[in-house]
Protein backbone atom coordinates (compact mmCIF):
# COMPACT_ATOMS: atom_id res chain seq x y z
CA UNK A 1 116.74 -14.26 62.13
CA UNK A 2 117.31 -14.78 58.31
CA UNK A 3 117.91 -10.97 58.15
CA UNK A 4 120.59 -10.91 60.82
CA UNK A 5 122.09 -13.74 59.42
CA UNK A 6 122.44 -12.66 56.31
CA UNK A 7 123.32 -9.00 57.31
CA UNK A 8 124.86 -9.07 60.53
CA UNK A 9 126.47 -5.82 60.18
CA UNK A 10 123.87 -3.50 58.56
CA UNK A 11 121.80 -5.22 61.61
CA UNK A 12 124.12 -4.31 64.08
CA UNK A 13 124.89 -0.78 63.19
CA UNK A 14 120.89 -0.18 63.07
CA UNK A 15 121.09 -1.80 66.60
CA UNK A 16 123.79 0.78 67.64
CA UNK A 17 122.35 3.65 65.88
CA UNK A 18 118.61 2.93 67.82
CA UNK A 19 120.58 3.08 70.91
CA UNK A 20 122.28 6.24 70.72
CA UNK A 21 118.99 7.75 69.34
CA UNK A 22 117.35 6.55 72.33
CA UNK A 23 120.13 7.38 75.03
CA UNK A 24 120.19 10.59 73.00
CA UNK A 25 116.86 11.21 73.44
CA UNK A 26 117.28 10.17 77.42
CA UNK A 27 119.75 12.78 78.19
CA UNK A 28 117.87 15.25 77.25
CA UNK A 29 115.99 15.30 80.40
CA UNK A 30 118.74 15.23 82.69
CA UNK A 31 120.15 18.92 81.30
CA UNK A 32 119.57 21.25 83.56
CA UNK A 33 118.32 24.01 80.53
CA UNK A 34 115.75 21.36 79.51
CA UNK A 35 114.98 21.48 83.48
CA UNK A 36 114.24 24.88 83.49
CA UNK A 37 112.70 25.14 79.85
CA UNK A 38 110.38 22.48 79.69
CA UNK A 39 108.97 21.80 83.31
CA UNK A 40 110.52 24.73 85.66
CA UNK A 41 110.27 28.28 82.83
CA UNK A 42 106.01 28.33 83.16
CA UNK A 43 106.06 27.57 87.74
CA UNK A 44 109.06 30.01 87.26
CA UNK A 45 106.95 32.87 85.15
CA UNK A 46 104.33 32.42 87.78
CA UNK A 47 105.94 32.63 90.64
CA UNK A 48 107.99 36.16 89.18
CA UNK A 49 105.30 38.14 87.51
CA UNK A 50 102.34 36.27 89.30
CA UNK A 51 99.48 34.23 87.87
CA UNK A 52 97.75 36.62 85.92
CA UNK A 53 100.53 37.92 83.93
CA UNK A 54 101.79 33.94 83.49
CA UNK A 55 100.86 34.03 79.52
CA UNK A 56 102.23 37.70 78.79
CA UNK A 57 105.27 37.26 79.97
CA UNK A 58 105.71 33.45 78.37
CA UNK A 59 104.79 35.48 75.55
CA UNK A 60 108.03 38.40 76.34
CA UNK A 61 110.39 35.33 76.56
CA UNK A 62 109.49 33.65 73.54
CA UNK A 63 109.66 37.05 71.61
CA UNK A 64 113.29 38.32 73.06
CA UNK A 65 114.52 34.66 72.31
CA UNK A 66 115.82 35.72 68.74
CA UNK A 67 119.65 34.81 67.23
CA UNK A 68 121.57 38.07 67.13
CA UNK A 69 122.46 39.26 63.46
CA UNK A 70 125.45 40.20 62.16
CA UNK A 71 126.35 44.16 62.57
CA UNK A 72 129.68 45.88 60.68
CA UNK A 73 132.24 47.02 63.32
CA UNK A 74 130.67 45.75 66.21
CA UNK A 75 130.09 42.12 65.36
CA UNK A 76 126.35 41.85 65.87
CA UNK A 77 123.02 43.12 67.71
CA UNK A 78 119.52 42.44 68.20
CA UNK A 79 117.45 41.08 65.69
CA UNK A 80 114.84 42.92 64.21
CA UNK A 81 111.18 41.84 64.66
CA UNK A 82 108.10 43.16 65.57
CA UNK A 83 106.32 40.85 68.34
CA UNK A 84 103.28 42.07 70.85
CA UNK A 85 105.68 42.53 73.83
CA UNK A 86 109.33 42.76 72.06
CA UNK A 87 109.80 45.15 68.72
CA UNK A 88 112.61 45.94 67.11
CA UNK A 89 113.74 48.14 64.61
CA UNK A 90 116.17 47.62 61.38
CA UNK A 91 118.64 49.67 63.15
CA UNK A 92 118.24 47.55 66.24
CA UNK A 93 116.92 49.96 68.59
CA UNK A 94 113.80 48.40 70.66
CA UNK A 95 110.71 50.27 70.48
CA UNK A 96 108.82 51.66 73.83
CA UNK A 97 105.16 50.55 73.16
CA UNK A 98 103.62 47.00 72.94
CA UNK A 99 101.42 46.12 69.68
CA UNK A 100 102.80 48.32 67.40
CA UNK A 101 102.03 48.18 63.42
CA UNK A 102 105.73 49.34 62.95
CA UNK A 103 109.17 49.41 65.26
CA UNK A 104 110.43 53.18 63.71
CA UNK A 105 114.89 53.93 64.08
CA UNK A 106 115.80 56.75 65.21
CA UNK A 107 115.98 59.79 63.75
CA UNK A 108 118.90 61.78 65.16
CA UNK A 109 118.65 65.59 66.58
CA UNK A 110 118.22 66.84 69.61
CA UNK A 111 114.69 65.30 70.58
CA UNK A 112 116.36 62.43 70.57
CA UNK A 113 118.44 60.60 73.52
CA UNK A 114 120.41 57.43 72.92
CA UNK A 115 120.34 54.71 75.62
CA UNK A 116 123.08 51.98 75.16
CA UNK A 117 123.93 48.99 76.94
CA UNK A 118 123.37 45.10 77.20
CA UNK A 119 120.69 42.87 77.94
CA UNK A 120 119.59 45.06 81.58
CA UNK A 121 119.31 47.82 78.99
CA UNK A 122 117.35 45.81 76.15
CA UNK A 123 114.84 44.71 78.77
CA UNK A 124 114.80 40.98 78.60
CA UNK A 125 112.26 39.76 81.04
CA UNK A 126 110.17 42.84 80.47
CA UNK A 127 107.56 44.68 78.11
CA UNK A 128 108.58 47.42 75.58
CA UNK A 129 106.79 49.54 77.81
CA UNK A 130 108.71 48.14 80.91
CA UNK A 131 112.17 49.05 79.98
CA UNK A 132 114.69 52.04 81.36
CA UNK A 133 114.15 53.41 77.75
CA UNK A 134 110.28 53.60 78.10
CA UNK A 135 110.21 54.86 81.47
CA UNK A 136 112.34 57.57 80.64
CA UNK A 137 110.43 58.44 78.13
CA UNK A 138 107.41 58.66 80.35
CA UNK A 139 109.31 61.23 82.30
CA UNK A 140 110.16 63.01 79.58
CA UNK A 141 106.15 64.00 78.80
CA UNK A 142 106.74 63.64 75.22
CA UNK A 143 109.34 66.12 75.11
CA UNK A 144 112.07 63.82 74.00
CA UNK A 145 112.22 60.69 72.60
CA UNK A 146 114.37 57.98 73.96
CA UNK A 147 115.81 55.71 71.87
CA UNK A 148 116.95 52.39 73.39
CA UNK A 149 120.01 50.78 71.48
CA UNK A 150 120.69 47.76 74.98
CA UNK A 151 121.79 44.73 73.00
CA UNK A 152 122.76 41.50 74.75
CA UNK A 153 126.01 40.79 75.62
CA UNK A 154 127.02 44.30 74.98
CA UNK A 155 129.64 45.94 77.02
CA UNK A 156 131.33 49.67 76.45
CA UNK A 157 133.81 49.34 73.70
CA UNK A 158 130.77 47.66 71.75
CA UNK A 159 128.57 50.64 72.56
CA UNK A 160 130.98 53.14 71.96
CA UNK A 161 131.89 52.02 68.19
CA UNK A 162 128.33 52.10 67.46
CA UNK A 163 127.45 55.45 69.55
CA UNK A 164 130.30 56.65 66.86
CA UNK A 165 129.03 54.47 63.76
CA UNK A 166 125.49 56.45 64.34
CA UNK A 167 127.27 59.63 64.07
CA UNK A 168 128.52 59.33 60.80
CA UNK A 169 124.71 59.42 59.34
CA UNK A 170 122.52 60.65 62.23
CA UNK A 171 122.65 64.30 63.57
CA UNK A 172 123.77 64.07 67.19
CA UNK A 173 121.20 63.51 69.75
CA UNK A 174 120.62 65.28 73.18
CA UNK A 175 122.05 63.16 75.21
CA UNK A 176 123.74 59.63 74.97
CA UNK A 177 123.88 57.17 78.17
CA UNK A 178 125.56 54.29 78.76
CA UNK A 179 124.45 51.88 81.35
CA UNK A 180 127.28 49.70 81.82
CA UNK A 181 128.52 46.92 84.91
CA UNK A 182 127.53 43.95 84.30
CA UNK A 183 128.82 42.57 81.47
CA UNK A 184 132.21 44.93 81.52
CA UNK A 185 133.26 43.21 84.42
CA UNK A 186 131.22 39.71 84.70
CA UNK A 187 132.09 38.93 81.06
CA UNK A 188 132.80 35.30 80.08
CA UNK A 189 134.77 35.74 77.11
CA UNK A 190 137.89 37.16 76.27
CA UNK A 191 138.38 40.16 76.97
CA UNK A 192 138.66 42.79 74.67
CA UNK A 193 136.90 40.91 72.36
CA UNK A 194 132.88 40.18 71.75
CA UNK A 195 131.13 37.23 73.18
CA UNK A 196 131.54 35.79 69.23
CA UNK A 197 134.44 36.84 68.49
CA UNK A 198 136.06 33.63 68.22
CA UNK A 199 133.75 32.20 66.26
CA UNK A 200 133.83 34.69 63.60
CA UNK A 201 137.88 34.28 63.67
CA UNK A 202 137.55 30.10 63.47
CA UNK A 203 135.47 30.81 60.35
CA UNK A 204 137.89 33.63 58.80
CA UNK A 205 140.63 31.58 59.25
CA UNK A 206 139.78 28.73 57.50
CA UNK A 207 142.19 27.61 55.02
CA UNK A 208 141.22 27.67 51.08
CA UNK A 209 143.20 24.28 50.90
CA UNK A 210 140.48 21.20 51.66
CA UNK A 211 137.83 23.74 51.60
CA UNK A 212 135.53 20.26 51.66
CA UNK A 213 137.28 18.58 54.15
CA UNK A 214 137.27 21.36 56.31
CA UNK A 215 133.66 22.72 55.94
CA UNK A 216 132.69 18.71 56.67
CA UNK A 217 134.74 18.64 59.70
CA UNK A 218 133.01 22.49 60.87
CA UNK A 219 129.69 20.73 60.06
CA UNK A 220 130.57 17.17 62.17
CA UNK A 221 131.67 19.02 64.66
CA UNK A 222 128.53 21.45 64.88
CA UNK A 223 126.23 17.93 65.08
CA UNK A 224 128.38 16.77 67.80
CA UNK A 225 128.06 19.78 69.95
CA UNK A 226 124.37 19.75 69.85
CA UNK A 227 123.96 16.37 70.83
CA UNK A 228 122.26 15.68 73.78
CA UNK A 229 124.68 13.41 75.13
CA UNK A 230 127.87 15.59 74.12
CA UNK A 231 126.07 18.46 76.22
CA UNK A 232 125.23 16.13 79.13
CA UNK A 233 128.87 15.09 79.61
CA UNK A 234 130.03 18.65 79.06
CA UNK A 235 127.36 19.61 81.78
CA UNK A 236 129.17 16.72 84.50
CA UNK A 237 132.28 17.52 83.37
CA UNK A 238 131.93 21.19 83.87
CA UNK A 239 130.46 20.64 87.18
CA UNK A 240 133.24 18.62 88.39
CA UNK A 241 136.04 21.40 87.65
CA UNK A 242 134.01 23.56 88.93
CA UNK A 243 136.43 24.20 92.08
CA UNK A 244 139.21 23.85 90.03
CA UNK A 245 137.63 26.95 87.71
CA UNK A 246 137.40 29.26 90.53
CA UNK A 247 140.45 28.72 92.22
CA UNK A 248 142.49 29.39 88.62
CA UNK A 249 139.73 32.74 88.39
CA UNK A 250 140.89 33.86 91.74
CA UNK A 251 144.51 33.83 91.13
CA UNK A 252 144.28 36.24 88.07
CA UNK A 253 140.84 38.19 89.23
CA UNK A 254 142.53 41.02 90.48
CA UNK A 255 145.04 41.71 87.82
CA UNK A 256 142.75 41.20 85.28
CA UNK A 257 139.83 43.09 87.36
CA UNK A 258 142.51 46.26 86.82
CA UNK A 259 142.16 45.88 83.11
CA UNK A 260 138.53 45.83 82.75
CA UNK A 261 138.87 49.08 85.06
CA UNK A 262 140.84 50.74 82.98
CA UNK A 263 139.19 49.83 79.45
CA UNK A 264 135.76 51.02 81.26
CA UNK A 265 137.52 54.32 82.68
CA UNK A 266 139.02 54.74 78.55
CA UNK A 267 135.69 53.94 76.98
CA UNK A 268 133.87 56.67 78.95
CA UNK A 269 136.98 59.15 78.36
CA UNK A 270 136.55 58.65 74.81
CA UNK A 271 132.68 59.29 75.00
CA UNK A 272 132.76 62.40 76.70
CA UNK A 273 135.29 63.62 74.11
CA UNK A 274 133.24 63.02 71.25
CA UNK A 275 130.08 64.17 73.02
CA UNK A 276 131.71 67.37 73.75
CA UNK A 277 132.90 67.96 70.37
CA UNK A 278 129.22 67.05 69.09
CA UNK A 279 127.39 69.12 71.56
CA UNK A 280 126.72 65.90 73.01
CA UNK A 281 125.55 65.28 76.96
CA UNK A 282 126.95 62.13 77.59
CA UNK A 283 126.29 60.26 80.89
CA UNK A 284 128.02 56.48 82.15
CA UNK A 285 126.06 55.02 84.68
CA UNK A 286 127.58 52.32 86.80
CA UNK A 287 124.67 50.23 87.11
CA UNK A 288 123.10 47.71 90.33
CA UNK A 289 123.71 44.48 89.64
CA UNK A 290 122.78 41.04 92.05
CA UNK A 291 125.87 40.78 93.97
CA UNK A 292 125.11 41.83 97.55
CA UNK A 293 122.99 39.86 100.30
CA UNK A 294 119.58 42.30 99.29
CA UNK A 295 119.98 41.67 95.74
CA UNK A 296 117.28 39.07 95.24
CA UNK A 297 115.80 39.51 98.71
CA UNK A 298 112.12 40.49 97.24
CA UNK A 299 112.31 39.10 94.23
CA UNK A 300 109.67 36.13 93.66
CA UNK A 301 111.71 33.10 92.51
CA UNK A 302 110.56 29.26 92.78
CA UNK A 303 112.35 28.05 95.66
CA UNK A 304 115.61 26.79 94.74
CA UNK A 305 115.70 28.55 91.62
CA UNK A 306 118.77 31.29 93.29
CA UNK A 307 121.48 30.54 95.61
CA UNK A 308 122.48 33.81 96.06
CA UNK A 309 126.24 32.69 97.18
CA UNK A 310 126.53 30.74 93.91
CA UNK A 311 125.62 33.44 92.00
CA UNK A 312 128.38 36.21 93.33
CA UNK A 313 130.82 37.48 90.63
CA UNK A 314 134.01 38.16 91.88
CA UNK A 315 135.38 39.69 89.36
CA UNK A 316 132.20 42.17 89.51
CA UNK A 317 132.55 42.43 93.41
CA UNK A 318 135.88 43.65 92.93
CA UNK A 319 136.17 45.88 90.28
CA UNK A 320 132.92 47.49 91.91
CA UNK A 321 135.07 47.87 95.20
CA UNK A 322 138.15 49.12 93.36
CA UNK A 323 135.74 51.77 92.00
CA UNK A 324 135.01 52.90 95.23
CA UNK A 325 138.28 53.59 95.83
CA UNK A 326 138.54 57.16 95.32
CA UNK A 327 142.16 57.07 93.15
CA UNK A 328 140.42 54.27 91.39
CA UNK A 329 137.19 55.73 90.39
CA UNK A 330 135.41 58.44 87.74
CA UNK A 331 132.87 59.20 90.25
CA UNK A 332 134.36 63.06 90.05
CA UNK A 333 133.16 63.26 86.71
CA UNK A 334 130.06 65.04 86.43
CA UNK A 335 128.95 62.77 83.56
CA UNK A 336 128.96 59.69 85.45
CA UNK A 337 126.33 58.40 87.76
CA UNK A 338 127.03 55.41 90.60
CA UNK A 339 124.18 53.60 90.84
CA UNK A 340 125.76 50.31 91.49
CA UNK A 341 124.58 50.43 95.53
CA UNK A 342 120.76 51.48 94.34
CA UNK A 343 117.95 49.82 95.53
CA UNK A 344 114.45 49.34 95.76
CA UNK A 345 112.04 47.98 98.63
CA UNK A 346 110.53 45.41 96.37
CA UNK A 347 111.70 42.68 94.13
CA UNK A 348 114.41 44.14 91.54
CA UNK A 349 115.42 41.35 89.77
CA UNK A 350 113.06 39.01 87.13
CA UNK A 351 116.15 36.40 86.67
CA UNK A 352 119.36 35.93 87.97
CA UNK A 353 120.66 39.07 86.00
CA UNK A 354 117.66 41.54 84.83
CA UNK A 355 115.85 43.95 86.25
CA UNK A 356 112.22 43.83 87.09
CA UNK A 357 109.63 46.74 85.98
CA UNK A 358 109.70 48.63 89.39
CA UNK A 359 113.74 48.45 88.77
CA UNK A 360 113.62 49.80 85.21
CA UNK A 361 111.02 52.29 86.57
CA UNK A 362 113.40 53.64 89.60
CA UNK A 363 116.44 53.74 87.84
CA UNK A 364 115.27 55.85 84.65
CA UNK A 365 113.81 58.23 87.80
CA UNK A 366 117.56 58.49 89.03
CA UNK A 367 118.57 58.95 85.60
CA UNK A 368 116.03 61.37 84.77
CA UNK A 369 116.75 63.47 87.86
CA UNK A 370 120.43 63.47 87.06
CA UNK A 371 120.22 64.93 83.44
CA UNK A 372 117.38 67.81 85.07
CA UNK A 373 120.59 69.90 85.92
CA UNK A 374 121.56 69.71 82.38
């Protein structure tokens, strides 16, 4: 009682501070990632890839949960590493074995074919053996070697810079394909730009002027964001616009839908130019992604886990319709495949987004099948 009497406001703002450490600490359990991470990701592994697989495929999330790293030209890419289940290069191609010594780049030439896309085409949720890349490979018999360049969040201007970057010191491959859908049309961020783009501009355009002050401010305002509570209110607050959200995304889907069409259409033009001048085979694929009633029908999720309503993009939906649409589409190109109504008869999906093995598997057959002609 002497203390608090004699420091009543150091006492009272260790009082405050012990209560926003603890209510911190609180709200951590009521976020819905701390949900899934810490007491739904292990019922969630087993349920998916089934009991006896639980601890290899804990071990494949752990290992493709890496930061990206910073990449000239295209902003960033997959880090490199070299775990049992997820390996990857310098370059930041993922390897096609598990327990590898070494994750080797690419060399270039024509035993060589280039695989780019985002996080469907990295593999997340499956084995370096389980990707599109490796199965290709497989059906290749050793006569090429398939390189797999997926990064996440990657969409086609991203891939095509660095299909062109890799040109100017690697001799051309085979055959370069792009496996693109997902995040060309169901991307969050702005378009035309990179899923950090706006970060890296807040940083460049930072004034000289306060440099303290405003590298403080960056750094407050980093703390802040990654407080428990902050992220909890953002959570409610999200949830309760969530109507609001959609009804603004619907009034501007289809114009904006249009766009994405047409930078998808221009990125694939521009590929199959500089493929042809390079002696280049260059293939789009328009890939499957979860946004029909069969999507997750065999899939093994805890119960609860999908709403398969909820999960519909529009915007996906319908630029995939307007692709359809014969005036609309690329589908008379002979180096583009539609594979955006392929199935399987078992489960296809590992998450809400990525592909299971059996997937990967019957999609690198299609593709496969499709470059035979070639």
């Amino acid at each position: 009682m002497n203390l608090i009497k004699k420091y009543p406001i150091t006492f009272w703002v260790l009082i405050i501070f012990l209560v926003f450490f603890i209510v911190n600490k609180i709200s951590k359990s009521f976020l819905d990632i701390t949900n899934f991470e810490k007491r739904f990701r292990p019922n969630f592994v087993e349920k998916v890839y089934g009991e006896k697989n639980k601890e290899d495929y804990l071990k494949v999330l752990e290992e493709q949960t890496y930061p990206l790293k910073y990449a000239p030209f295209i902003e960033f890419r997959e880090q490199p590493r070299l775990g049992k289940f997820v390996a990857v290069s310098e370059i930041g191609n993922r390897c096609n074995q598990n327990n590898l010594n070494k994750c080797l780049g690419p060399l270039g030439g024509t035993d060589e074919i280039w695989i780019f896309g985002g996080s469907t085409s990295f593999g997340y949720g499956v084995k370096n053996n389980e990707t599109i890349a490796a199965y290709l490979e497989k059906f290749y018999l050793g006569k090429k070697n398939i390189i797999n360049f997926g990064n996440g969040f990657f969409y086609s201007t991203q891939e095509r810079i660095f299909f062109q970057n890799l040109l100017t010191y690697l001799d051309p491959p085979y055959a370069a394909i792009f496996i693109d859908g997902a995040n060309d049309f169901g991307q969050y961020w702005n378009m035309n730009e990179t899923v950090y783009s706006n970060a890296i501009r807040s940083s460049l355009e930072k004034k000289d002027k306060d440099k303290f002050g405003k590298k403080f401010t960056h750094w407050l305002r980093e703390r802040i964001t990654r407080l428990n509570i902050y992220r909890l209110i953002q959570q409610n607050f999200s949830n309760k616009n969530k109507k609001i959200t959609k009804l603004v995304e619907s009034a501007v889907s289809e114009e904006k839908v249009k766009q994405l069409i047409r930078r998808f259409k221009q990125n694939h033009k521009i590929n199959v130019a500089v493929g042809s001048s390079y002696g280049i085979i260059v293939l789009t694929v328009l890939q499957p992604v979860p946004i029909y009633e069969y999507s997750y029908t065999l899939s093994k999720f805890p119960k609860g886990y999908i709403n398969v309503n909820e999960k519909k993009s529009s915007n996906t939906m319908l630029a995939y319709k307007l692709l359809s649409d014969e005036e609309n589409s690329i589908k008379k190109s002979k180096f583009f495949l539609d594979l955006k109504n392929f199935k399987i008869n078992d489960a296809m999906y590992v998450d809400a987004i990525h592909y299971s093995p059996k997937f990967n598997n019957a999609i690198a057959r299609e593709i496969f099948n499709f470059l035979k002609i070639y």
